[in-house]
N, C-alpha and C. Protein backbone atom coordinates (compact mmCIF):
# COMPACT_ATOMS: atom_id res chain seq x y z
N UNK A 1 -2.20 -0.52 -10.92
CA UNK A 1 -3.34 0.30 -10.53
C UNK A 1 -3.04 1.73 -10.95
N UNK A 2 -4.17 2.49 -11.47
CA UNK A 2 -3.77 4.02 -11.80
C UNK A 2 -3.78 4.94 -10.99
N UNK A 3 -3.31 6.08 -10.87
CA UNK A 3 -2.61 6.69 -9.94
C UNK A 3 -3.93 7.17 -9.18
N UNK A 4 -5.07 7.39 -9.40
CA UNK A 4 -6.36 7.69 -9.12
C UNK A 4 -7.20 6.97 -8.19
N UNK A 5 -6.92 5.00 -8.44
CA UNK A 5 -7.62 4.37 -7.85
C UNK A 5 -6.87 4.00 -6.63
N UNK A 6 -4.80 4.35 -6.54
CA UNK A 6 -4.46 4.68 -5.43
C UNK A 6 -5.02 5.30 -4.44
N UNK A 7 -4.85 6.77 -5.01
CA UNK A 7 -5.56 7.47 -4.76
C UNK A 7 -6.98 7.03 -3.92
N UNK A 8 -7.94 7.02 -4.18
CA UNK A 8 -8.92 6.32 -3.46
C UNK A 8 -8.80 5.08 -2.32
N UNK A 9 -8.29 4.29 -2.94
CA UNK A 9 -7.46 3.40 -1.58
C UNK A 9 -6.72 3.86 -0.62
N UNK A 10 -5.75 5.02 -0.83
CA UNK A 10 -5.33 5.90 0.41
C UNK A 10 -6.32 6.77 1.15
N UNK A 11 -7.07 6.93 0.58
CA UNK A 11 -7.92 8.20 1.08
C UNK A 11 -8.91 7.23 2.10
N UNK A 12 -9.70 6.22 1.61
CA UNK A 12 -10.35 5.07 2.33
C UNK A 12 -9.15 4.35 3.42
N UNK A 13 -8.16 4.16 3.26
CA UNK A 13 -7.18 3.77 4.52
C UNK A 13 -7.11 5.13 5.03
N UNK A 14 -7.02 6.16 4.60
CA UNK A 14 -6.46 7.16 5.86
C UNK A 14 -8.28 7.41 6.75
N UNK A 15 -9.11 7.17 6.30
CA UNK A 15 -10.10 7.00 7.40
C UNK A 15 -10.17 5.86 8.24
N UNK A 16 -10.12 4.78 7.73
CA UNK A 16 -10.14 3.77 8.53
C UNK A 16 -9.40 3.53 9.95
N UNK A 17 -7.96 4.30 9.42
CA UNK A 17 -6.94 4.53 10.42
C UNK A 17 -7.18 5.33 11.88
N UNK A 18 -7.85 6.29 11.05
CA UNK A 18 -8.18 7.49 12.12
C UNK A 18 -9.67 6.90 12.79
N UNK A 19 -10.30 6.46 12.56
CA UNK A 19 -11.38 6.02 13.32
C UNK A 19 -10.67 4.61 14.04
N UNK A 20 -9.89 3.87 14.07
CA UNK A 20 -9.49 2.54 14.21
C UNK A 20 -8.48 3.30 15.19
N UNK A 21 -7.51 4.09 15.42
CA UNK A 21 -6.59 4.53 16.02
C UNK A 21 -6.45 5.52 16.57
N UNK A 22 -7.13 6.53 15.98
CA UNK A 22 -6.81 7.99 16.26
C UNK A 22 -5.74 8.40 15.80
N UNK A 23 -5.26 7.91 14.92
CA UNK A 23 -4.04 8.86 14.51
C UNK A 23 -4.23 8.96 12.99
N UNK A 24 -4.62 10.66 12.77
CA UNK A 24 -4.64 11.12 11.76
C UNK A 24 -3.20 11.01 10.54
N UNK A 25 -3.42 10.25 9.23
CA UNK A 25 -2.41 10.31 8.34
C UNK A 25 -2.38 12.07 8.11
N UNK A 26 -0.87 12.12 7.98
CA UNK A 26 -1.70 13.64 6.71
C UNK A 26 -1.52 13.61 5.55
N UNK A 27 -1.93 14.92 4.90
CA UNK A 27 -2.40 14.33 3.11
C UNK A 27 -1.30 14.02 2.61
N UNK A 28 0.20 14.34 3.24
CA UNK A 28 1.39 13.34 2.66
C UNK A 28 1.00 12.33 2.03
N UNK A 29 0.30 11.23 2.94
CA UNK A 29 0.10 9.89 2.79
C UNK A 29 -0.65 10.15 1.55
N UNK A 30 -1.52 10.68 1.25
CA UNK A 30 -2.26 10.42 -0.35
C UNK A 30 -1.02 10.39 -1.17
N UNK A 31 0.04 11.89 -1.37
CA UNK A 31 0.86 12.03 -2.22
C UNK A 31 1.73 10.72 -2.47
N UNK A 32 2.38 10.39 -1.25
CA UNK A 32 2.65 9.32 -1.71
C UNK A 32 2.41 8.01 -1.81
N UNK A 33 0.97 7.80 -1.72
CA UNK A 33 0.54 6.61 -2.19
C UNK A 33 0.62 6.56 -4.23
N UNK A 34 0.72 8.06 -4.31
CA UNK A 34 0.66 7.74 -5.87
C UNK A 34 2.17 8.53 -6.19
N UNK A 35 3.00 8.66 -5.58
CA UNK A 35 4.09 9.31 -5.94
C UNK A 35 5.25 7.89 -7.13
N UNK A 36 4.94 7.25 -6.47
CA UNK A 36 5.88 6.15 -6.74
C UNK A 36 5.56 5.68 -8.69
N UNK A 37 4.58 6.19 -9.12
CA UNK A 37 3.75 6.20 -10.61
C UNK A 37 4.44 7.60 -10.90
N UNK A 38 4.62 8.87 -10.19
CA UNK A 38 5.09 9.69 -11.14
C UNK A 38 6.83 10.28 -11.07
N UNK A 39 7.21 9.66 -9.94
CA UNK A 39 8.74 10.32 -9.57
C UNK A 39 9.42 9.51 -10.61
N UNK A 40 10.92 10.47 -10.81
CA UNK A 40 11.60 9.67 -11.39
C UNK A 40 12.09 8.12 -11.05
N UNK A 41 12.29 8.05 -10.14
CA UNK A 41 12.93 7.33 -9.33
C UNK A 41 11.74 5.80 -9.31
N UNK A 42 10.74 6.65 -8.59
CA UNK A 42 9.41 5.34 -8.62
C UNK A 42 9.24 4.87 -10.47
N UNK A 43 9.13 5.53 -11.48
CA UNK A 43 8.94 4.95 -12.86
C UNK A 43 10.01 4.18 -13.13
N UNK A 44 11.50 4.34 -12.63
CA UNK A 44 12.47 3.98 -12.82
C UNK A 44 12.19 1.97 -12.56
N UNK A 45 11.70 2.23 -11.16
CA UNK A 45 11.40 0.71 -10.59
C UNK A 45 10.18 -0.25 -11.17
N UNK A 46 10.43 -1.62 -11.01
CA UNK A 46 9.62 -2.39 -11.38
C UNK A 46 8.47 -2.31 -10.01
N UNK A 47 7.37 -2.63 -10.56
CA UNK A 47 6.89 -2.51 -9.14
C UNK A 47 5.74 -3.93 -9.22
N UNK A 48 6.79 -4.62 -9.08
CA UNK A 48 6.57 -6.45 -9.18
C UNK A 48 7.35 -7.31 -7.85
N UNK A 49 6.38 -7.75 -7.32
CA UNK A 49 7.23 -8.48 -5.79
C UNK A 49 8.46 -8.88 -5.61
N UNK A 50 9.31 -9.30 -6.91
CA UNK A 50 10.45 -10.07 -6.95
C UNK A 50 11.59 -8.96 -6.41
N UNK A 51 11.27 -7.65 -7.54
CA UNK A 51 12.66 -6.68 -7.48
C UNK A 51 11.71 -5.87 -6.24
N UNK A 52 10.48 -5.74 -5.98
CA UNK A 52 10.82 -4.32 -4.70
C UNK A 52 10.67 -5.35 -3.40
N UNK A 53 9.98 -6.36 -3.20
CA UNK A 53 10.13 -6.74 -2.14
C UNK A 53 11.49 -6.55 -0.90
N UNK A 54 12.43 -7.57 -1.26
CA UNK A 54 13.68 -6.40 -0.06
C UNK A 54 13.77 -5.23 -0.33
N UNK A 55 13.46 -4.38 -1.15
CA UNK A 55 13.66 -3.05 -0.66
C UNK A 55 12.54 -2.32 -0.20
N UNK A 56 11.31 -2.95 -0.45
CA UNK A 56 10.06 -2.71 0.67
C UNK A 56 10.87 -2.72 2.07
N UNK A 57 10.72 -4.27 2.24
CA UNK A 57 11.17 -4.34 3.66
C UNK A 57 12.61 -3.97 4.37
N UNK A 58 13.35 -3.42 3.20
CA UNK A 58 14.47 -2.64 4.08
C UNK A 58 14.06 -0.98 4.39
N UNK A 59 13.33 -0.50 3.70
CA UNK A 59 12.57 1.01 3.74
C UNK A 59 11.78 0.70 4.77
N UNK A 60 10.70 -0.40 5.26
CA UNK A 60 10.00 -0.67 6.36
C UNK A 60 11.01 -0.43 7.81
N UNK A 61 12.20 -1.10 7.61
CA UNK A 61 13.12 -1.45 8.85
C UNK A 61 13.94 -0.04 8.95
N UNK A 62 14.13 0.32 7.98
CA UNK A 62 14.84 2.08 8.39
C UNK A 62 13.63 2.83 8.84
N UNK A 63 12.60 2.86 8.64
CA UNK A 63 11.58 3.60 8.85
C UNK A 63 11.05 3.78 10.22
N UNK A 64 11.00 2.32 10.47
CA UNK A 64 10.66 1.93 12.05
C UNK A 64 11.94 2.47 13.17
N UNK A 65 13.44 2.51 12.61
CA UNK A 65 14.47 2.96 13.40
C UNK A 65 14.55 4.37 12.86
N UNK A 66 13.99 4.97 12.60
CA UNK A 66 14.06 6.74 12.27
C UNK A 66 12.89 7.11 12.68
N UNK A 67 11.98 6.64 12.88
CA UNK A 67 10.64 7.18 13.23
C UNK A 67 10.59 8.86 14.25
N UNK A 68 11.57 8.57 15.19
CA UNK A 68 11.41 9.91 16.08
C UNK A 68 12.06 10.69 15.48
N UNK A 69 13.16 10.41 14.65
CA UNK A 69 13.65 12.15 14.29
C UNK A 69 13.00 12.59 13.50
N UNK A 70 12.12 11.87 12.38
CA UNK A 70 11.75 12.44 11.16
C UNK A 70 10.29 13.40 11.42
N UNK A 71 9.98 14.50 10.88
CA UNK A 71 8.71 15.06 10.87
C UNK A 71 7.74 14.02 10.31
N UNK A 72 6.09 14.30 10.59
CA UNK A 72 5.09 13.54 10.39
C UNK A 72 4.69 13.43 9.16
N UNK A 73 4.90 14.36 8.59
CA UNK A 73 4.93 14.59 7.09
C UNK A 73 5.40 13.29 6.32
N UNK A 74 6.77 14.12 6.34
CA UNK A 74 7.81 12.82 5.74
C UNK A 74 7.41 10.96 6.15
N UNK A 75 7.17 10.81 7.43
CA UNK A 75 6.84 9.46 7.96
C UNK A 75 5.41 9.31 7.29
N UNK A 76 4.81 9.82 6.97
CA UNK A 76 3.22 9.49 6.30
C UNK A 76 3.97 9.48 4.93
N UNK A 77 4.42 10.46 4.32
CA UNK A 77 4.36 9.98 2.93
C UNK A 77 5.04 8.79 2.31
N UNK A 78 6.38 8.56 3.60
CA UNK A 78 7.07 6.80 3.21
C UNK A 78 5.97 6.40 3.79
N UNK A 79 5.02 6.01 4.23
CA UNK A 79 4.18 4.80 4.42
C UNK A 79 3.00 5.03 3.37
N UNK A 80 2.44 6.38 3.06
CA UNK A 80 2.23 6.32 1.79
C UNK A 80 3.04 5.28 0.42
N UNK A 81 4.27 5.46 0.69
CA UNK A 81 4.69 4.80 -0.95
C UNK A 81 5.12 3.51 -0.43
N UNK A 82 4.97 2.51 0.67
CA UNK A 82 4.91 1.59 1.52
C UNK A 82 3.32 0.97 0.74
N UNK A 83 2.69 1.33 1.39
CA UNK A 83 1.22 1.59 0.95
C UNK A 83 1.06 1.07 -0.55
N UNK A 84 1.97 1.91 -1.38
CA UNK A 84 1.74 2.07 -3.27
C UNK A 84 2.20 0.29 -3.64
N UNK A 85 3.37 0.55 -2.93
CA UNK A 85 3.85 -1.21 -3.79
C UNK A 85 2.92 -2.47 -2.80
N UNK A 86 2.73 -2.14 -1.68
CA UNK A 86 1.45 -3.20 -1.28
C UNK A 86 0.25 -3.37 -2.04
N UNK A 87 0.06 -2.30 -2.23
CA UNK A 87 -1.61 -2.07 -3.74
C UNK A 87 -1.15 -2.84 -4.33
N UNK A 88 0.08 -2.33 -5.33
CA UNK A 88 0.50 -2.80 -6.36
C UNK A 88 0.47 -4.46 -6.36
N UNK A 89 1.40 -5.03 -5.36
CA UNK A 89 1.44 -6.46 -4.70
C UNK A 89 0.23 -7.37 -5.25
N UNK A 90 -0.58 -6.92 -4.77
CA UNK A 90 -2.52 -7.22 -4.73
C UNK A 90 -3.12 -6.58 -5.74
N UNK A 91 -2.80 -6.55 -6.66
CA UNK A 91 -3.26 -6.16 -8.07
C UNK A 91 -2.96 -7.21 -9.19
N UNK A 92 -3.89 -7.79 -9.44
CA UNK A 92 -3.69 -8.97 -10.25
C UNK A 92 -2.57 -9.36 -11.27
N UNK A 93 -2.51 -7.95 -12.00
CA UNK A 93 -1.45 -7.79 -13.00
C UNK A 93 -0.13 -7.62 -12.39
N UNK A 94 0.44 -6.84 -11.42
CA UNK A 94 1.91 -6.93 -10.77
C UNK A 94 2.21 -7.99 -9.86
N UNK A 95 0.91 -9.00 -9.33
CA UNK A 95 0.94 -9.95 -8.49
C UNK A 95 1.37 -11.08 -9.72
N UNK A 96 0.61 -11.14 -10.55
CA UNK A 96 1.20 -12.26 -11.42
C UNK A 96 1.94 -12.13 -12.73
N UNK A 97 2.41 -10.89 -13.13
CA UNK A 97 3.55 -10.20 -13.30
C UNK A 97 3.39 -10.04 -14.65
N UNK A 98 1.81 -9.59 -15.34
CA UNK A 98 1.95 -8.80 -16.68
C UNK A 98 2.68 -7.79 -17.04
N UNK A 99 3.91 -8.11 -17.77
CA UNK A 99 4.69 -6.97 -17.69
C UNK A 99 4.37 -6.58 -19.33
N UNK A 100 4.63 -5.06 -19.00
CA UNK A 100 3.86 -4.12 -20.59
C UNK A 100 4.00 -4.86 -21.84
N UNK A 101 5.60 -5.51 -21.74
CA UNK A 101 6.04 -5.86 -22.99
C UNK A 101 5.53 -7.31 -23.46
N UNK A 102 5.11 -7.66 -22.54
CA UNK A 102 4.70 -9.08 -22.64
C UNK A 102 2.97 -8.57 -23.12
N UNK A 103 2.30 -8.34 -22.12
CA UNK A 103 1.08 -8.28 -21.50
C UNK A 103 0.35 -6.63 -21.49
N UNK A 104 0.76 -5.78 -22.29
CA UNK A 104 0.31 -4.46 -21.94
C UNK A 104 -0.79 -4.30 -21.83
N UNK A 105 -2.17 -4.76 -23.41
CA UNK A 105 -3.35 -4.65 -23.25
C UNK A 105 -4.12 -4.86 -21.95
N UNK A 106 -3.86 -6.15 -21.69
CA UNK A 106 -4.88 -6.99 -20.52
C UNK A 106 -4.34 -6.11 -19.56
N UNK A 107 -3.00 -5.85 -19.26
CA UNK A 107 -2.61 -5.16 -17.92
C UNK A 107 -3.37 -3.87 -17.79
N UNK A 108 -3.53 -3.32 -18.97
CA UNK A 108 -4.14 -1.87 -18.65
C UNK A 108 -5.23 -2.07 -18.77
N UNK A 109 -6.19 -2.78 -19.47
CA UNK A 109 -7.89 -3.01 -19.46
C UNK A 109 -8.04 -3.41 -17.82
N UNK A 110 -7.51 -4.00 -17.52
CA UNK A 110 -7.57 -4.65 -16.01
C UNK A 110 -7.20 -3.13 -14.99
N UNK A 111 -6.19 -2.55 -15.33
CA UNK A 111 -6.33 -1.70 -14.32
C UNK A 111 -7.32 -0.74 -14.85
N UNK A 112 -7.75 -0.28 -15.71
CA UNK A 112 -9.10 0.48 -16.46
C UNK A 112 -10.09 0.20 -15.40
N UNK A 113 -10.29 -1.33 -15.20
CA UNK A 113 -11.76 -1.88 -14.64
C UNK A 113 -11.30 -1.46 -13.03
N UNK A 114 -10.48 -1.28 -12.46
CA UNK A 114 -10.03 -1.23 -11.21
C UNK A 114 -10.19 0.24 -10.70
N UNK A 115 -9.67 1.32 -11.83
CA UNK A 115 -9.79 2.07 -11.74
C UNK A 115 -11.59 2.83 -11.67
N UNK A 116 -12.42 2.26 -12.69
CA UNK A 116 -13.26 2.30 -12.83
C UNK A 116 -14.29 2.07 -11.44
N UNK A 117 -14.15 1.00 -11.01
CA UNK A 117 -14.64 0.38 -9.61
C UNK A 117 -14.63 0.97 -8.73
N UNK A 118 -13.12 1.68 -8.64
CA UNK A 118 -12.91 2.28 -7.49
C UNK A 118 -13.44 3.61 -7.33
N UNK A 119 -13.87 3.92 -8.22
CA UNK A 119 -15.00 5.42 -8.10
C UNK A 119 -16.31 4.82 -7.46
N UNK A 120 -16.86 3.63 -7.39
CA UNK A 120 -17.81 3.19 -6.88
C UNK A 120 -17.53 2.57 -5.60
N UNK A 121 -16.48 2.58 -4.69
CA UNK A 121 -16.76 2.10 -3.87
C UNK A 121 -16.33 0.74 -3.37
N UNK A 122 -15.97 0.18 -2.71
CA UNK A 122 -15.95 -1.39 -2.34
C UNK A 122 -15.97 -1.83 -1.06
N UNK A 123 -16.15 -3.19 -0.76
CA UNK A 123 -16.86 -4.03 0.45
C UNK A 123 -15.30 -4.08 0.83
N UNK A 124 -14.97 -3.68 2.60
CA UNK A 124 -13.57 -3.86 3.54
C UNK A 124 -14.14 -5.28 3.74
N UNK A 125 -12.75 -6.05 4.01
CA UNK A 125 -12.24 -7.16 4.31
C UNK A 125 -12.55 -7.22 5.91
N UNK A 126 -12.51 -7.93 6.51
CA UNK A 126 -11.83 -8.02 7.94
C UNK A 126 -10.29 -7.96 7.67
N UNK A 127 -10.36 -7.28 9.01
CA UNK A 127 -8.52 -7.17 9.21
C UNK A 127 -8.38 -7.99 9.95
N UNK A 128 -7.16 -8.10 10.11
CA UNK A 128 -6.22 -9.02 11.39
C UNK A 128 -5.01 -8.28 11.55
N UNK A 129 -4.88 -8.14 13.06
CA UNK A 129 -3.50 -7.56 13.64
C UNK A 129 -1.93 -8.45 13.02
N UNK A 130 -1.28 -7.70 12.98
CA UNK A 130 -0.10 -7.93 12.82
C UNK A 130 0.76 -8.84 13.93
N UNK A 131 1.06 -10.23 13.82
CA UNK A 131 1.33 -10.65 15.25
C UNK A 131 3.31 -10.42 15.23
N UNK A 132 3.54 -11.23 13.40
CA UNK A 132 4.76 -11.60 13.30
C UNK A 132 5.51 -10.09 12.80
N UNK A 133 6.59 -10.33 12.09
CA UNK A 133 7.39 -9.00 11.64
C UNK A 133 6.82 -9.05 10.12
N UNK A 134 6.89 -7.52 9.55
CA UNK A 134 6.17 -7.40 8.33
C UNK A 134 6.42 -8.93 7.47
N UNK A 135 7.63 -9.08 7.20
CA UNK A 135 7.91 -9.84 6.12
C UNK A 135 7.09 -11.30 6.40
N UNK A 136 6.87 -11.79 7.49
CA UNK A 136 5.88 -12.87 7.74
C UNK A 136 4.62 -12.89 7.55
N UNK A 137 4.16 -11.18 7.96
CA UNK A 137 2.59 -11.22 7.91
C UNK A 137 2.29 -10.88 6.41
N UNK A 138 3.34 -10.26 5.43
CA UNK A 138 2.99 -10.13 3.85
C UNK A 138 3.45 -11.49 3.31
N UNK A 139 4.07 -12.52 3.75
CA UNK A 139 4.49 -13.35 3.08
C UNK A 139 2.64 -14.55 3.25
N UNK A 140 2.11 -14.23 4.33
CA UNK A 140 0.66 -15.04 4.56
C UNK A 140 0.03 -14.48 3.42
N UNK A 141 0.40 -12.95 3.76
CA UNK A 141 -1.01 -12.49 2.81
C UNK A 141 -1.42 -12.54 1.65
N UNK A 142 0.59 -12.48 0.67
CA UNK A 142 0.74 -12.97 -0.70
C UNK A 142 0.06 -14.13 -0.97
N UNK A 143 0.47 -15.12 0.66
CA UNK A 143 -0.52 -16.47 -0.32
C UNK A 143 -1.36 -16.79 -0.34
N UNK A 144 -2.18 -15.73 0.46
CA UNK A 144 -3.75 -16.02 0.74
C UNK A 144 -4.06 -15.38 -0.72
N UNK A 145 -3.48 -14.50 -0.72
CA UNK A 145 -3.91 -13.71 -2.07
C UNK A 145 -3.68 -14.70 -3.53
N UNK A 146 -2.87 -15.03 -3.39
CA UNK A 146 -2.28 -16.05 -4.59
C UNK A 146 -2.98 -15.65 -6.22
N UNK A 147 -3.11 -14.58 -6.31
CA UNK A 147 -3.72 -14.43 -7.70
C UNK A 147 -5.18 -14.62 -7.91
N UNK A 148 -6.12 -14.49 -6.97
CA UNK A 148 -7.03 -15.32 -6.75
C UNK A 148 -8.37 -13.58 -7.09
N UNK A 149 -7.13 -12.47 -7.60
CA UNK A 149 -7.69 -11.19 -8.19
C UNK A 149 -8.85 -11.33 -8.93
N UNK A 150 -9.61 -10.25 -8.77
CA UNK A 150 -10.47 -9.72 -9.63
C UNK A 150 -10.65 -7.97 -9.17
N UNK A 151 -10.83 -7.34 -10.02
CA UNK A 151 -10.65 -6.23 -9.89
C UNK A 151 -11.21 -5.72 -8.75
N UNK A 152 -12.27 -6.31 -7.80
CA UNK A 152 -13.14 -5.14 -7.18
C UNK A 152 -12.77 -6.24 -5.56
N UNK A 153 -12.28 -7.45 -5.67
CA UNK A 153 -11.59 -7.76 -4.39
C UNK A 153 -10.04 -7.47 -4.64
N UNK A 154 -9.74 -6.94 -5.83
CA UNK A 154 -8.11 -6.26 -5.34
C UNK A 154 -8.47 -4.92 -4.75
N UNK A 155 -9.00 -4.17 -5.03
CA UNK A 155 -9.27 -2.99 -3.87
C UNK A 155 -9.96 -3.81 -2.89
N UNK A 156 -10.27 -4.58 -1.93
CA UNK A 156 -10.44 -4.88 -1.10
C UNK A 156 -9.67 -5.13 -0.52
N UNK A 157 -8.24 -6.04 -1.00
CA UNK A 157 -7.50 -6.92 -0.51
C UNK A 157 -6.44 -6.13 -0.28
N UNK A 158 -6.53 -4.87 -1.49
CA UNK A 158 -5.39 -3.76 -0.80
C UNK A 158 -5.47 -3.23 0.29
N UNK A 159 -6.77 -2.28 0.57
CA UNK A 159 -7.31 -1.52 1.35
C UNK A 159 -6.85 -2.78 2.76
N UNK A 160 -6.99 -3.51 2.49
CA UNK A 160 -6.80 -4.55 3.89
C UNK A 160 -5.24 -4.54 4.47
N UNK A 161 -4.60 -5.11 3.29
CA UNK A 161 -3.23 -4.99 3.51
C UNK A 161 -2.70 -3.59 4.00
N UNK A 162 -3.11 -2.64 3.70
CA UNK A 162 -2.61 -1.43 4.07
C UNK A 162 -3.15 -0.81 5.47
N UNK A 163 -4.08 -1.28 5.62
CA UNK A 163 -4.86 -0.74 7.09
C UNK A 163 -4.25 -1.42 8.18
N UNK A 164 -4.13 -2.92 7.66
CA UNK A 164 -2.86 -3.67 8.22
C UNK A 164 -1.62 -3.04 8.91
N UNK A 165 -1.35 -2.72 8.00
CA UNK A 165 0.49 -2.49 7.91
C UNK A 165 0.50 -1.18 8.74
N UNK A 166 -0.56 -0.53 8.12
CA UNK A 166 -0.21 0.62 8.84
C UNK A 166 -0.51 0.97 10.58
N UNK A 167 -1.73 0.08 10.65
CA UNK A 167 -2.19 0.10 12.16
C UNK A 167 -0.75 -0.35 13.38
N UNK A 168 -0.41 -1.61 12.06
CA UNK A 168 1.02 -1.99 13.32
C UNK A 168 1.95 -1.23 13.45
N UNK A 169 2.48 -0.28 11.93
CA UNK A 169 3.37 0.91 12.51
C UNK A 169 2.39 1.91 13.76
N UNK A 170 1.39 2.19 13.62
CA UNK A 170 1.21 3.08 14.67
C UNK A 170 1.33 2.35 15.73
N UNK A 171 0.77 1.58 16.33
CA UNK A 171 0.73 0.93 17.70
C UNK A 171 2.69 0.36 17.95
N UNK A 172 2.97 -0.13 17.09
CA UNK A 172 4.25 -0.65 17.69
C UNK A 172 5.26 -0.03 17.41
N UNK A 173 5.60 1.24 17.05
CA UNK A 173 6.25 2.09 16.92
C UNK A 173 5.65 3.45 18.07
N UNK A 174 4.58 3.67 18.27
CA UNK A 174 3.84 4.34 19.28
C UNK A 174 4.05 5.57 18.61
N UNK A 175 3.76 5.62 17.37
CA UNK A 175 3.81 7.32 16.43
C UNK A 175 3.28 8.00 17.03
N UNK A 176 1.82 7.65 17.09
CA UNK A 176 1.30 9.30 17.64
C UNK A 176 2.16 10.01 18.92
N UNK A 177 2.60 9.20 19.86
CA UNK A 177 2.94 10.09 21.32
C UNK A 177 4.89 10.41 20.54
N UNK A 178 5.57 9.55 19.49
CA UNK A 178 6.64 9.73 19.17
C UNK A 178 7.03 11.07 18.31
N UNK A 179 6.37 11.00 16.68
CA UNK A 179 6.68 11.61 15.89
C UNK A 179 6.34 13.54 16.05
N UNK A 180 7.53 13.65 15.55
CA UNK A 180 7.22 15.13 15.42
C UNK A 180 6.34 15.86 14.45
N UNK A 181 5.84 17.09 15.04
CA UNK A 181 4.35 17.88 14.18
C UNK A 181 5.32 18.16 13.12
């Protein structure tokens, strides 16, 4: 997905959140929903389920045990780039793993059309609460998802996953009354 139609998918989760919770992201969370496309470090990585998955969910599990010391800032923008490789996840092309060298054209016409879409808008999913620990409730969602992409229900299916993820860090971590301004 291009760093733009992130972009838009964060900006549409950070409302959803705040009307659904009351707890305002701050614009951290945009930055790093698209940080992970321009840092060194994020270009460095594949951002294909196989190689970030454990280190998703080990950044999830430090995150959740640091939550009170860290400023709000910092805690929005890791769930921002939390956020980036879940998009990514649910994006047809990193879900079923067009990689440049193989697959560049289709990968980028496809995110073109995604990108494109997402200036227009798209239909939210129903959510569902988080019952199990992340790695259970993304391991459902991968297979509900199963490749089953098209550009304008992968921004759906992101926007879902992320409103997801993020609603259960607020409530079961209890950010708002925890984290520091």
């Amino acid at each position: 997905m291009f760093a733009q139609a992130h972009y838009r998918v964060a900006k549409k989760v950070r409302e959803v959140i705040y009307l659904e919770t009351g707890y305002q992201l701050h614009p951290f969370f945009l930055i790093g929903n698209m940080s992970p496309d321009f840092t060194p470090k994020g270009i460095r990585q594949k951002h294909y389920i196989e190689e970030m998955l454990p280190v998703l969910l080990s950044h999830i599990d430090d995150l959740k045990d640091s939550i009170e010391l860290e400023k709000k800032r910092k805690v929005d923008r890791q769930l921002g780039e939390i956020c980036h490789f879940l998009t990514d996840f649910f994006t047809l092309p990193h879900n079923q793993r067009w990689e440049f060298h193989h697959s560049m054209k289709p990968h980028v016409q496809y995110e073109r059309e995604v990108n494109r879409l997402s200036k227009k808008g798209w239909s939210q999913l129903q959510t569902e609460e988080i019952i199990h620990e992340p790695k259970e409730w993304l391991t459902k969602r991968l297979y509900e998802y199963d490749g089953k992409g098209s550009p304008m229900f992968d921004l759906s299916f992101s926007e879902r996953a992320c409103v997801e993820f993020i609603r259960h860090m607020v409530k079961t971590t209890h950010m708002k009354e925890r984290i520091k301004e």
